[in-house]
N, C-alpha and C. Protein backbone atom coordinates (compact mmCIF):
# COMPACT_ATOMS: atom_id res chain seq x y z
N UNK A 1 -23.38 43.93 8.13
CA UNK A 1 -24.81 43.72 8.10
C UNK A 1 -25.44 44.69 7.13
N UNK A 2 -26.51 44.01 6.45
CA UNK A 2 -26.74 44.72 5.52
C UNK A 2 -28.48 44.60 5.96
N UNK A 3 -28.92 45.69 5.51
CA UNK A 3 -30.81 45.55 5.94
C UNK A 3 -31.16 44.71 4.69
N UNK A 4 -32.26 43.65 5.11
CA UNK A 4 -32.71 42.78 3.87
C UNK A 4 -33.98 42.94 3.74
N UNK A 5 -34.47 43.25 5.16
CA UNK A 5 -36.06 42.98 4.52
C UNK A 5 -36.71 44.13 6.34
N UNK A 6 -37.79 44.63 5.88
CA UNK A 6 -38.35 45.51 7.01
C UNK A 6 -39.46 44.71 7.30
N UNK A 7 -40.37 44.60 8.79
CA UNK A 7 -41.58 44.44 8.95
C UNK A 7 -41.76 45.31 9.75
N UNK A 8 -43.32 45.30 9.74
CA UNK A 8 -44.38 46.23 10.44
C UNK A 8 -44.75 45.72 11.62
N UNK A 9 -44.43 46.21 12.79
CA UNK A 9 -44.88 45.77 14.26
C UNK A 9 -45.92 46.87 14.85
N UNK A 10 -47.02 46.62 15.14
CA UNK A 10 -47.85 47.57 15.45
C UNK A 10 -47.60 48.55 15.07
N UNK A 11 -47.18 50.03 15.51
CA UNK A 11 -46.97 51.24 14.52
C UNK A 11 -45.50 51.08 13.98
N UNK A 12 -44.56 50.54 14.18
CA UNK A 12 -43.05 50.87 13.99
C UNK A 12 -42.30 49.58 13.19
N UNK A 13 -41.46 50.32 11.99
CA UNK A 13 -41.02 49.34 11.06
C UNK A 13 -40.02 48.90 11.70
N UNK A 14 -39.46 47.62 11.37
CA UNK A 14 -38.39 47.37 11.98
C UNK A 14 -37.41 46.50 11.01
N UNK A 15 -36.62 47.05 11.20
CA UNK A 15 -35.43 46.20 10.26
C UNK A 15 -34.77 44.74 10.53
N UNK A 16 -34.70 43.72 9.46
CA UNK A 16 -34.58 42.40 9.89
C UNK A 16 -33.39 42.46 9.28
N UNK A 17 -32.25 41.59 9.67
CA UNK A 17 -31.03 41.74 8.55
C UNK A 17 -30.96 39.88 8.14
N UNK A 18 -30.52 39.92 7.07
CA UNK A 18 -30.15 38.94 6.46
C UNK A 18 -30.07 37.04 7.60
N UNK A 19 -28.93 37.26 8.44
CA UNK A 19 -28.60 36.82 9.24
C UNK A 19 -29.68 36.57 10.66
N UNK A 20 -30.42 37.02 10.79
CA UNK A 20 -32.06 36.90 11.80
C UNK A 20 -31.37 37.76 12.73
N UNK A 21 -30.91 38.78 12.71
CA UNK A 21 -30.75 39.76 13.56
C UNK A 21 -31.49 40.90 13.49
N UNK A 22 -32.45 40.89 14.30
CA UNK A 22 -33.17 42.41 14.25
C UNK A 22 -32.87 43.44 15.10
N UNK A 23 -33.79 44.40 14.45
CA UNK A 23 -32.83 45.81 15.34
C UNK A 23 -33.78 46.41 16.72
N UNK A 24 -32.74 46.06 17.08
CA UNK A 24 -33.78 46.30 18.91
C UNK A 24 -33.79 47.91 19.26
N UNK A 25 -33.20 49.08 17.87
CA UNK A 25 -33.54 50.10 18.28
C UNK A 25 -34.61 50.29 17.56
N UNK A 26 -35.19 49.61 16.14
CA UNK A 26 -36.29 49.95 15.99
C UNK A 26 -37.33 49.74 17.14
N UNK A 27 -37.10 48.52 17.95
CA UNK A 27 -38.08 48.36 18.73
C UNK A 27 -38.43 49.18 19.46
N UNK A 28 -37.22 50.00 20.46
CA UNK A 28 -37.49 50.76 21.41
C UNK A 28 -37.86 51.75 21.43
N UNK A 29 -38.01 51.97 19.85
CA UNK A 29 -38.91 53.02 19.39
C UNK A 29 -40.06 53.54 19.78
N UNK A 30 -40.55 52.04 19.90
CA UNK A 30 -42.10 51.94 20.09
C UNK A 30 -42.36 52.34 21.56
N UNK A 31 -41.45 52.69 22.59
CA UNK A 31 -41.37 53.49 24.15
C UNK A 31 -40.94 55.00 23.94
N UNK A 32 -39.55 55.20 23.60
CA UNK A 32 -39.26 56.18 22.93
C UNK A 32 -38.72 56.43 22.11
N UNK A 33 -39.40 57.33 21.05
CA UNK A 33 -38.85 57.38 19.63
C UNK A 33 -37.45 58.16 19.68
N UNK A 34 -37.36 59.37 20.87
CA UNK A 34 -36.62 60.13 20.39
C UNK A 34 -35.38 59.49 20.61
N UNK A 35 -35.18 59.05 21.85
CA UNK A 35 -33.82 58.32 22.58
C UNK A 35 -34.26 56.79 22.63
N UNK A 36 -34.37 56.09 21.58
CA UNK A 36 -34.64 54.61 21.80
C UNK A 36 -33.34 53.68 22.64
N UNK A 37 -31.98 54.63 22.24
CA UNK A 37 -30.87 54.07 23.19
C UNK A 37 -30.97 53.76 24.88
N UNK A 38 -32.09 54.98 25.02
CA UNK A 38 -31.77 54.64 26.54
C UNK A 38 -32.82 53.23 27.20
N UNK A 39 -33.72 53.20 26.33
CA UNK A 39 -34.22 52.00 26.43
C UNK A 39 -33.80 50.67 26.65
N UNK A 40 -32.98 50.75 25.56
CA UNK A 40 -31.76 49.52 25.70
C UNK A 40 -30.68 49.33 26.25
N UNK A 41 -30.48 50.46 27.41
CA UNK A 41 -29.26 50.65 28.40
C UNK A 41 -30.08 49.83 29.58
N UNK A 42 -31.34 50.28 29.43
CA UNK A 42 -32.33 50.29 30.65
C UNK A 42 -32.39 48.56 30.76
N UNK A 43 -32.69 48.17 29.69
CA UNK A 43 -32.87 47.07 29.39
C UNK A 43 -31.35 46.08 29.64
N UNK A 44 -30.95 46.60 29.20
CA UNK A 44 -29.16 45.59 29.81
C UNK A 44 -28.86 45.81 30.99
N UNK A 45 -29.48 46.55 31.70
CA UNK A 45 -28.80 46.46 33.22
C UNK A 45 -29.35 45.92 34.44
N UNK A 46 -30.46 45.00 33.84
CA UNK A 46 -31.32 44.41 34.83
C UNK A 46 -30.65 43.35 35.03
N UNK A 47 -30.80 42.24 35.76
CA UNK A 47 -29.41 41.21 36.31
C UNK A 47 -30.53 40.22 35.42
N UNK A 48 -31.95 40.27 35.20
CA UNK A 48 -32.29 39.11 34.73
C UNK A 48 -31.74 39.62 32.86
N UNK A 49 -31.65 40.46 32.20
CA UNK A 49 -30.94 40.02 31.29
C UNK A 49 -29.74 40.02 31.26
N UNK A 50 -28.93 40.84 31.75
CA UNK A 50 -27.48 39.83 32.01
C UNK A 50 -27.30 38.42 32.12
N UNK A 51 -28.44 38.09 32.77
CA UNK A 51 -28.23 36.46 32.78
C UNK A 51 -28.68 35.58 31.90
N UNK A 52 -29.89 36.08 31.41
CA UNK A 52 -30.19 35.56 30.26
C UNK A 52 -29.21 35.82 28.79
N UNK A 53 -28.61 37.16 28.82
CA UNK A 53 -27.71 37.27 27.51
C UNK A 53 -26.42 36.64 27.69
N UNK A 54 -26.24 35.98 29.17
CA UNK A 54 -25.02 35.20 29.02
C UNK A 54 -25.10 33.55 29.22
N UNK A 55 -26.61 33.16 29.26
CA UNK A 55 -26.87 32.04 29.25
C UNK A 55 -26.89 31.44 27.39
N UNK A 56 -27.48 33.19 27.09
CA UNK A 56 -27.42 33.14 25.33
C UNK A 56 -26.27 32.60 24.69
N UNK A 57 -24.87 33.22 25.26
CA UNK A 57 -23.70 33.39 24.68
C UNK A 57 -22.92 31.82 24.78
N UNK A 58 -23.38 31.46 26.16
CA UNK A 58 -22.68 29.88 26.50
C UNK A 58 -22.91 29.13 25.40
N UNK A 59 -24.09 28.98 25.14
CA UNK A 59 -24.78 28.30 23.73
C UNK A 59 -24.64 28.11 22.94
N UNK A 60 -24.20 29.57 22.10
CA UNK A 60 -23.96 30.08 20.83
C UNK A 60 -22.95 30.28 20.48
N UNK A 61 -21.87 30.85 21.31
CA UNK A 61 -20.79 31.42 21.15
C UNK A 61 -19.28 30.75 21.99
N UNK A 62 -18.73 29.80 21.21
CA UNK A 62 -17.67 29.22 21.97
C UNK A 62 -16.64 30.27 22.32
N UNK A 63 -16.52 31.49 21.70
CA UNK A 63 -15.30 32.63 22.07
C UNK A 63 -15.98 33.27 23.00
N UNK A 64 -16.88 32.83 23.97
CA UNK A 64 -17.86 34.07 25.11
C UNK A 64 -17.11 33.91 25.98
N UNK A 65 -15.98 35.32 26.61
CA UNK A 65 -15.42 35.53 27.82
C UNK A 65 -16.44 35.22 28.93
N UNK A 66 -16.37 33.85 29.63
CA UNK A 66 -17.23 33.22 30.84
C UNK A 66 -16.68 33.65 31.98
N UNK A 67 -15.24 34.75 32.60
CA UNK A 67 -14.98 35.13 33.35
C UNK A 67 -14.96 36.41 33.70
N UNK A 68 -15.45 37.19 32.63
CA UNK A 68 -15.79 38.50 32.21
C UNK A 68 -17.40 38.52 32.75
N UNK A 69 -17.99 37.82 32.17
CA UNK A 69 -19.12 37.88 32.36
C UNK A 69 -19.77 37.68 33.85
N UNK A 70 -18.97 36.77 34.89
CA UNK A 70 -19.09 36.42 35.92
C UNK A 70 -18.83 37.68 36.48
N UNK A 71 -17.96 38.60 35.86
CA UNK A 71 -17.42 39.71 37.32
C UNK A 71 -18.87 40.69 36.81
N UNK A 72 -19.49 40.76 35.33
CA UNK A 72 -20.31 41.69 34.82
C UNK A 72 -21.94 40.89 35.46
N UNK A 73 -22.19 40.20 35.66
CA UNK A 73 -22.80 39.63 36.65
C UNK A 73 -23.17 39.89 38.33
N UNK A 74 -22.13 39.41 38.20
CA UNK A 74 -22.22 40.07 40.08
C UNK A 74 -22.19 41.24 40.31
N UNK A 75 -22.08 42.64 39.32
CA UNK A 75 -22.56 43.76 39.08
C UNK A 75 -23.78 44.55 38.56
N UNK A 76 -24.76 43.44 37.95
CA UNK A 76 -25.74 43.70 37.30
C UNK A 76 -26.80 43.83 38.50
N UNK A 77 -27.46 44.95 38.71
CA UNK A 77 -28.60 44.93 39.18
C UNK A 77 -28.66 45.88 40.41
N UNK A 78 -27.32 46.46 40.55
CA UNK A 78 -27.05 47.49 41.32
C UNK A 78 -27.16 48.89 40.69
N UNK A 79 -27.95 49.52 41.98
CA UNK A 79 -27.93 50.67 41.17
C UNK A 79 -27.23 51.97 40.49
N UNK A 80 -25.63 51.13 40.69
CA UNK A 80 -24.53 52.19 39.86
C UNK A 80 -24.19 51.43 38.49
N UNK A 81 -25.14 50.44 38.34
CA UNK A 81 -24.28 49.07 37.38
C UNK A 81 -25.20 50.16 35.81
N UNK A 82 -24.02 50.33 34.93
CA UNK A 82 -24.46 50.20 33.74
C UNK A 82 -24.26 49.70 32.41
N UNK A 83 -25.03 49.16 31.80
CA UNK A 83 -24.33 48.63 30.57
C UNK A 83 -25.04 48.87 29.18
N UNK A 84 -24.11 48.47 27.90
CA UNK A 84 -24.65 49.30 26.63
C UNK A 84 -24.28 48.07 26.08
N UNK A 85 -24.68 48.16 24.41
CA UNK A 85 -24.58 46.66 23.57
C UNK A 85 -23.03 46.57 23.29
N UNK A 86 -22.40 47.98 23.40
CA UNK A 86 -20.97 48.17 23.01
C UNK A 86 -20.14 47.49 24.12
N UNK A 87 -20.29 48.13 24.99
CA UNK A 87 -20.14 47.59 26.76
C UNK A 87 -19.94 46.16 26.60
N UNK A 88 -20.85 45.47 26.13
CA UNK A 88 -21.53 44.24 26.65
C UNK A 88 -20.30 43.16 25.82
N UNK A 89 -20.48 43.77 24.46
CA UNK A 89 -19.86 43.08 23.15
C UNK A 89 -18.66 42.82 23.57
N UNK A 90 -17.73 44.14 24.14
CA UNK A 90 -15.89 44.61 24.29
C UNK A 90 -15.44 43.62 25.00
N UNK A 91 -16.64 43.22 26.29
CA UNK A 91 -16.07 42.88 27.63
C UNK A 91 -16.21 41.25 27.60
N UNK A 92 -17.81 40.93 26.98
CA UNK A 92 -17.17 39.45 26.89
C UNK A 92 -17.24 38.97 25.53
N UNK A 93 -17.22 39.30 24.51
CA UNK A 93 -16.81 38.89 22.94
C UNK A 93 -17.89 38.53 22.81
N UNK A 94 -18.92 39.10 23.51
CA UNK A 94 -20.43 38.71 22.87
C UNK A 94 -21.19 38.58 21.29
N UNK A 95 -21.81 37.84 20.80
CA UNK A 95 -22.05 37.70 19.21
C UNK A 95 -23.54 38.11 19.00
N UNK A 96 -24.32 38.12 20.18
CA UNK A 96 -25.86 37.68 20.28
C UNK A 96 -25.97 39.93 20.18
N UNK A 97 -25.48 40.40 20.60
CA UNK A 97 -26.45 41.78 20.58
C UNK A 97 -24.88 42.65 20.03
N UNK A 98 -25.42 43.16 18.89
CA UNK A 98 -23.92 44.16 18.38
C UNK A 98 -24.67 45.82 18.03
N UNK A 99 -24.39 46.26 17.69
CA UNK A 99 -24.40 47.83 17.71
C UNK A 99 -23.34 47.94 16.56
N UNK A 100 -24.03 48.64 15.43
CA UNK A 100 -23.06 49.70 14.42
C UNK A 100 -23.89 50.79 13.77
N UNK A 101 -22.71 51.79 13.15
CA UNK A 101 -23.04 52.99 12.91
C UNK A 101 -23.47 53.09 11.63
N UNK A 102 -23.61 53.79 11.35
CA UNK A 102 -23.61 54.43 9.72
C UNK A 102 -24.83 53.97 9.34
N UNK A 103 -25.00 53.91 8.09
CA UNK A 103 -26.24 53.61 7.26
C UNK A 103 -26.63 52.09 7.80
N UNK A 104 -27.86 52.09 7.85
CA UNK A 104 -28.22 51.03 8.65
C UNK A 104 -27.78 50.58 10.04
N UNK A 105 -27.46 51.52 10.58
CA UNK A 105 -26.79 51.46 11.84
C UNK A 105 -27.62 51.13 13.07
N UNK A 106 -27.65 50.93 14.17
CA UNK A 106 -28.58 50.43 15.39
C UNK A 106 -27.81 49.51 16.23
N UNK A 107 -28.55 49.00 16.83
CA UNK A 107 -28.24 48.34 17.70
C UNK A 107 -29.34 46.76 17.18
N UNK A 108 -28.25 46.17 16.97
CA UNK A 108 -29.19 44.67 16.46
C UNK A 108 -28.94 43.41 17.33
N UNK A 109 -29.44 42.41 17.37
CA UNK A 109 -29.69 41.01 18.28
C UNK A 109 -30.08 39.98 17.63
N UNK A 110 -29.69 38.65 17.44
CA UNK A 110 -30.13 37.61 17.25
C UNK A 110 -31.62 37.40 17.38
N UNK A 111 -32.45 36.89 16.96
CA UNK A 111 -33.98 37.20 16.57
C UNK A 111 -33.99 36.61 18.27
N UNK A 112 -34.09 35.52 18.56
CA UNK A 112 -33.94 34.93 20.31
C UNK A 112 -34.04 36.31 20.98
N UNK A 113 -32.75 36.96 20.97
CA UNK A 113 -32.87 38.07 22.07
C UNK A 113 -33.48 38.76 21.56
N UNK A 114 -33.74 39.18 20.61
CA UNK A 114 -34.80 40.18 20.33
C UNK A 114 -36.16 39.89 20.74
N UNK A 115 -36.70 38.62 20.28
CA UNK A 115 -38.10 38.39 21.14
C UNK A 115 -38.14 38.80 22.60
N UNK A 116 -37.06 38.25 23.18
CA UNK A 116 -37.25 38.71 24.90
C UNK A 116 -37.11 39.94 25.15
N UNK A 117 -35.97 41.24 24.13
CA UNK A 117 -36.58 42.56 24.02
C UNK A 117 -37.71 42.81 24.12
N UNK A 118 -38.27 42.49 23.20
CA UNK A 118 -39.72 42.92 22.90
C UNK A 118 -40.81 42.61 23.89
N UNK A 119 -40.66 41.43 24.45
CA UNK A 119 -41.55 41.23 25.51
C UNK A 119 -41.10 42.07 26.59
N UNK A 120 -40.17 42.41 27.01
CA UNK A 120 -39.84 43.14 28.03
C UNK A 120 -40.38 44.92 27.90
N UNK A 121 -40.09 45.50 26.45
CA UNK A 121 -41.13 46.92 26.08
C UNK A 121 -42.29 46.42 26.23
């Protein structure tokens, strides 16, 4: 992924990549700048997006571990349950929310999940 183009969301730029994946750590910026990660931990461990990011994956993604996701499911929403975009990706070959490092690095999502990010900050 390469950054192609930035927009301006109320105060905070946010990076769009090529592919309509935007970066959901710019977003979580806009809660907290310093640790926008934990935003998006916060945000994956609610059972309604678990369910929604694996209703995403059925859709989109014919390689989506559907038995993985069932056991990561019936775990979501408890309060020892945690999950990360890395987490999420390993366990069921998820395509819709990825995470990389380096230059241009973040945590990015299919524009879809990213809108429901955003409504959820």
């Amino acid at each position: 992924m390469t950054a192609s183009k930035e927009i301006v969301v109320l105060t905070e730029t946010v990076r769009v990549q090529q592919d309509d994946y935007i970066s959901l750590t710019d977003i979580a910026k806009y809660r907290n700048a310093d640790d926008p990660r934990f935003v998006i931990q916060n945000w994956m461990r609610t059972g309604f997006t678990v369910e929604f990011l694996g209703i995403w994956e059925q859709l989109n993604n014919p390689d989506f571990n559907r038995v993985e996701f069932e056991a990561v499911r019936n775990e979501s929403g408890s309060n020892a349950f945690v999950m990360t975009p890395t987490k999420w990706a390993s366990l069921t070959n998820a395509i819709g929310v990825v995470s990389k490092s380096g230059r241009y690095g973040g945590t990015y999502a299919h524009k879809d999940i990213a809108f429901e990010f955003a409504s959820w900050v």
